[in-house]
C-alpha atoms as a PDB file:
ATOM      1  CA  UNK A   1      24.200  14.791  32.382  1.00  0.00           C
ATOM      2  CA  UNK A   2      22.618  16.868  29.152  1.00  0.00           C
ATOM      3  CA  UNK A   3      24.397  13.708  26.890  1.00  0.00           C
ATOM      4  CA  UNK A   4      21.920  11.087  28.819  1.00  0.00           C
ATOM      5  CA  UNK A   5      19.243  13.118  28.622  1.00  0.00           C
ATOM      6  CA  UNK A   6      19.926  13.234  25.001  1.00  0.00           C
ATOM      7  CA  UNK A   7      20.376   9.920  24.246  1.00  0.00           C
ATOM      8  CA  UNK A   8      17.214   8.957  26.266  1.00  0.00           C
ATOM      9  CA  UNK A   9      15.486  11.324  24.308  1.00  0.00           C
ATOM     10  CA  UNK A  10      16.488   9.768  20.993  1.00  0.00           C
ATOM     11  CA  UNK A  11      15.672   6.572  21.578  1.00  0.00           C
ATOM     12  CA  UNK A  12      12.465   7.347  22.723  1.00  0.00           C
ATOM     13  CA  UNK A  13      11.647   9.552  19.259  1.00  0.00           C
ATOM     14  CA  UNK A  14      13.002   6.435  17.890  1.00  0.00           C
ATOM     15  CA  UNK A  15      11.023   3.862  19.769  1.00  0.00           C
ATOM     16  CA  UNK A  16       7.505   5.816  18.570  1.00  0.00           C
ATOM     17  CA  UNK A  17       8.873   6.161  14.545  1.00  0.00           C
ATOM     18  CA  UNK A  18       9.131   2.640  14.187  1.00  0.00           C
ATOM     19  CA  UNK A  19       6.266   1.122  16.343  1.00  0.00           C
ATOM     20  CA  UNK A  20       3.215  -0.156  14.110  1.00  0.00           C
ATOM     21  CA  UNK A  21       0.597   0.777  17.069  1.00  0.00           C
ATOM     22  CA  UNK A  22      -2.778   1.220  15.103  1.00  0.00           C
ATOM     23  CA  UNK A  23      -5.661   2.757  15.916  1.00  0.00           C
ATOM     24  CA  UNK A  24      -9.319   2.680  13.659  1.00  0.00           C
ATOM     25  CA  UNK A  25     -10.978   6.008  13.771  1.00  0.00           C
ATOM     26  CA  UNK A  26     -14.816   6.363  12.820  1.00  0.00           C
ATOM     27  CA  UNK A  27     -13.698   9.144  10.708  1.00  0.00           C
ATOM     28  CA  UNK A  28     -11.688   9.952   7.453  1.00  0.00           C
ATOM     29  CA  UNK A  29     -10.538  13.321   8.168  1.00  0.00           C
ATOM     30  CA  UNK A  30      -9.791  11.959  12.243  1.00  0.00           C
ATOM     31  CA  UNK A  31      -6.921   9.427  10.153  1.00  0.00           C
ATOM     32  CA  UNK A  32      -3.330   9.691   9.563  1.00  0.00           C
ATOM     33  CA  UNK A  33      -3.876   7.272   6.896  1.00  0.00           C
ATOM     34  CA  UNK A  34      -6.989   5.892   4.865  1.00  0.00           C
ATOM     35  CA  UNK A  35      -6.482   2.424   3.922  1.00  0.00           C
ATOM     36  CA  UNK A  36      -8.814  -0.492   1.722  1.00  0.00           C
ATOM     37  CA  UNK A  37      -8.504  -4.198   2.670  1.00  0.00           C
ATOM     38  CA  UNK A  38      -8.501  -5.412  -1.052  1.00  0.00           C
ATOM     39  CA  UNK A  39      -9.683  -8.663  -1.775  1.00  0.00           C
ATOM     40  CA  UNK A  40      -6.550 -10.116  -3.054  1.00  0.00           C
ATOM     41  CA  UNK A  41      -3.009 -10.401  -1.813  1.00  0.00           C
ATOM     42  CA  UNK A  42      -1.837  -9.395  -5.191  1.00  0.00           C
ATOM     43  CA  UNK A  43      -3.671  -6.451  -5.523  1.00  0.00           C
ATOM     44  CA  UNK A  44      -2.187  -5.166  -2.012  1.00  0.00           C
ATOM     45  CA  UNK A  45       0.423  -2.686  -0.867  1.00  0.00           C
ATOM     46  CA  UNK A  46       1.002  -3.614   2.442  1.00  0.00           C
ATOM     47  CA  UNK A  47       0.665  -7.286   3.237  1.00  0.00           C
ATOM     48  CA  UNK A  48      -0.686  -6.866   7.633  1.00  0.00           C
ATOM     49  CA  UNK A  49      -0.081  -9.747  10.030  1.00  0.00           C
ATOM     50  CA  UNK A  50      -2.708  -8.690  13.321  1.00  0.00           C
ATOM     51  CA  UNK A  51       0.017  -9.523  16.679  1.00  0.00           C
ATOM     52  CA  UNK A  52      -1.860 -10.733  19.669  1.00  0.00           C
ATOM     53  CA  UNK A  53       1.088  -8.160  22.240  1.00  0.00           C
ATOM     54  CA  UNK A  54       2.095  -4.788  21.705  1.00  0.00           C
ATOM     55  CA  UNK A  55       5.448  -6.132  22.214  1.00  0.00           C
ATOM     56  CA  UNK A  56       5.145  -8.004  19.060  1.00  0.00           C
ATOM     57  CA  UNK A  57       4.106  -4.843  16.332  1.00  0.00           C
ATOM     58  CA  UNK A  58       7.029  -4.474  13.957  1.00  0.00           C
ATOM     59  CA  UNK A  59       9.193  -1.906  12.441  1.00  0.00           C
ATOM     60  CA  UNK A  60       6.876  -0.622   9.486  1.00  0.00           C
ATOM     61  CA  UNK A  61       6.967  -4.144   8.127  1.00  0.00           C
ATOM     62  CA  UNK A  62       3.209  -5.002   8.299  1.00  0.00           C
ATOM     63  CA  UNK A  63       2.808  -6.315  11.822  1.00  0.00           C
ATOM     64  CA  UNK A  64       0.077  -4.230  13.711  1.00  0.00           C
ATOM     65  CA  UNK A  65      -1.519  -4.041  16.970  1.00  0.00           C
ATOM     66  CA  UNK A  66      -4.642  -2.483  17.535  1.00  0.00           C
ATOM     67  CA  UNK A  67      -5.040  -0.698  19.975  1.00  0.00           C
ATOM     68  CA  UNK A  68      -8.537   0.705  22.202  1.00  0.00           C
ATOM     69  CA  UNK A  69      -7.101   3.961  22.692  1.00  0.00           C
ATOM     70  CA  UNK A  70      -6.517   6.689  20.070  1.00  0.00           C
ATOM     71  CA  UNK A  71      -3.904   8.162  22.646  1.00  0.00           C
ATOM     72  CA  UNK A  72      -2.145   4.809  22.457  1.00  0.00           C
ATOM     73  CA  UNK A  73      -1.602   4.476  18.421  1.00  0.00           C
ATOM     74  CA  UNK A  74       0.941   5.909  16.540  1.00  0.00           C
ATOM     75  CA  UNK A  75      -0.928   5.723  13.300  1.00  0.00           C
ATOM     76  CA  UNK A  76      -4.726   6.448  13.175  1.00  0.00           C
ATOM     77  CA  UNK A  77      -6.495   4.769  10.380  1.00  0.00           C
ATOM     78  CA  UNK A  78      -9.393   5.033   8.505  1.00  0.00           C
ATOM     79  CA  UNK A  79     -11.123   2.032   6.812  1.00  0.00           C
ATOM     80  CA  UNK A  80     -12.239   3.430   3.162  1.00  0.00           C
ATOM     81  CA  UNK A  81     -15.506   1.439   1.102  1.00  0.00           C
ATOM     82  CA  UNK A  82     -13.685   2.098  -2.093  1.00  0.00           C
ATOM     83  CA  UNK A  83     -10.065   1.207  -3.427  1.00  0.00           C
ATOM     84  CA  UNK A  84     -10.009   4.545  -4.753  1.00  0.00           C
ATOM     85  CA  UNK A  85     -10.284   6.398  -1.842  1.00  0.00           C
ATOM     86  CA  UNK A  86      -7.536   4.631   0.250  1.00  0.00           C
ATOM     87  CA  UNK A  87      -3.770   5.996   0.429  1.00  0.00           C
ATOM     88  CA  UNK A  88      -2.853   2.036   1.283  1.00  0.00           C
ATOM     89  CA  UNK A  89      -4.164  -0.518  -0.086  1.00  0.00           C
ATOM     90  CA  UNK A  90      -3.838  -3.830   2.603  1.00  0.00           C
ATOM     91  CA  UNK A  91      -4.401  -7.728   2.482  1.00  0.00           C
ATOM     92  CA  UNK A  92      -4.659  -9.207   6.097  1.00  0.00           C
ATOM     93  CA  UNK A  93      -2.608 -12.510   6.201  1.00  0.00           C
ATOM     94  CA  UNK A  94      -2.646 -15.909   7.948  1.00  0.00           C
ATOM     95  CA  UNK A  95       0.992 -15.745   8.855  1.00  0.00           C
ATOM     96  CA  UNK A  96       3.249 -13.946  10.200  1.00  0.00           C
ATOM     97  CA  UNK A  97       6.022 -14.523   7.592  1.00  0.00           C
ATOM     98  CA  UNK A  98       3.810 -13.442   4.866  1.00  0.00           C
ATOM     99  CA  UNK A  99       3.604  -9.629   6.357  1.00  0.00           C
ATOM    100  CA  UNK A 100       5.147  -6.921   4.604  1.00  0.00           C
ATOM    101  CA  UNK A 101       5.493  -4.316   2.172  1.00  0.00           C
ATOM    102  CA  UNK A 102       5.006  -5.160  -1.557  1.00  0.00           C
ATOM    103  CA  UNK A 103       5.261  -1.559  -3.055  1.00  0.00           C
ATOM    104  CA  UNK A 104       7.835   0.242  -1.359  1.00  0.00           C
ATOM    105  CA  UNK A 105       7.121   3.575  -2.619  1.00  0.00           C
ATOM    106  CA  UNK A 106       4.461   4.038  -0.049  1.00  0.00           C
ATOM    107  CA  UNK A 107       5.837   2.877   3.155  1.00  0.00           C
ATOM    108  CA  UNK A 108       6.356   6.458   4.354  1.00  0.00           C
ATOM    109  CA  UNK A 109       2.750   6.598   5.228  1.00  0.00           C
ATOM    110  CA  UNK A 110       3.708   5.087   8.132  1.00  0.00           C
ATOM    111  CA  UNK A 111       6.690   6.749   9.053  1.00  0.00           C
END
């Protein structure tokens, strides 16, 4: 009995580190991460495809799905005026194949 109630456990703690649930705070110091859509793919970090389901946000590979709830995310963000001020810089994109990370060294932000 204690090894299924293990094993449900990780794969729940699993289920919530990989999910790319997002949710836009008014804030910066409310975020998990501050991020700046640049205007420029090439200039990005993190190349984000918006999903229309929940079902559909990826693994930390740039596919997001906003959420209305704060309770419901697991990432808060913060939308930043300034390049400078952002952690991660993102590009939205057209298509789904084009999501994903460009500069690897800063995918843990969303771990």
């Amino acid at each position: 009995m204690t090894r299924y109630i293990l094993i449900s456990l990780c794969l729940i703690v699993s289920s919530k580190l990989i999910s790319q649930k997002i949710y836009s705070v008014d804030y910066s110091s409310q975020a998990d991460v501050k991020v700046h859509v640049v205007d420029y793919m090439s200039q990005a970090d993190l190349l984000v495809y918006k999903v229309d389901y929940s079902s559909q946000s990826g693994k930390n590979d740039g596919h997001w799905f906003f959420v209305d709830y704060s309770s419901q995310a697991d990432k808060k963000i913060f939308f930043t005026d300034y390049s400078s001020q952002a952690e991660v810089l993102i590009y939205f994109v057209d298509y789904s194949s084009q999501a994903g990370w460009k500069k690897k060294d800063k995918i843990h932000y969303f771990y």
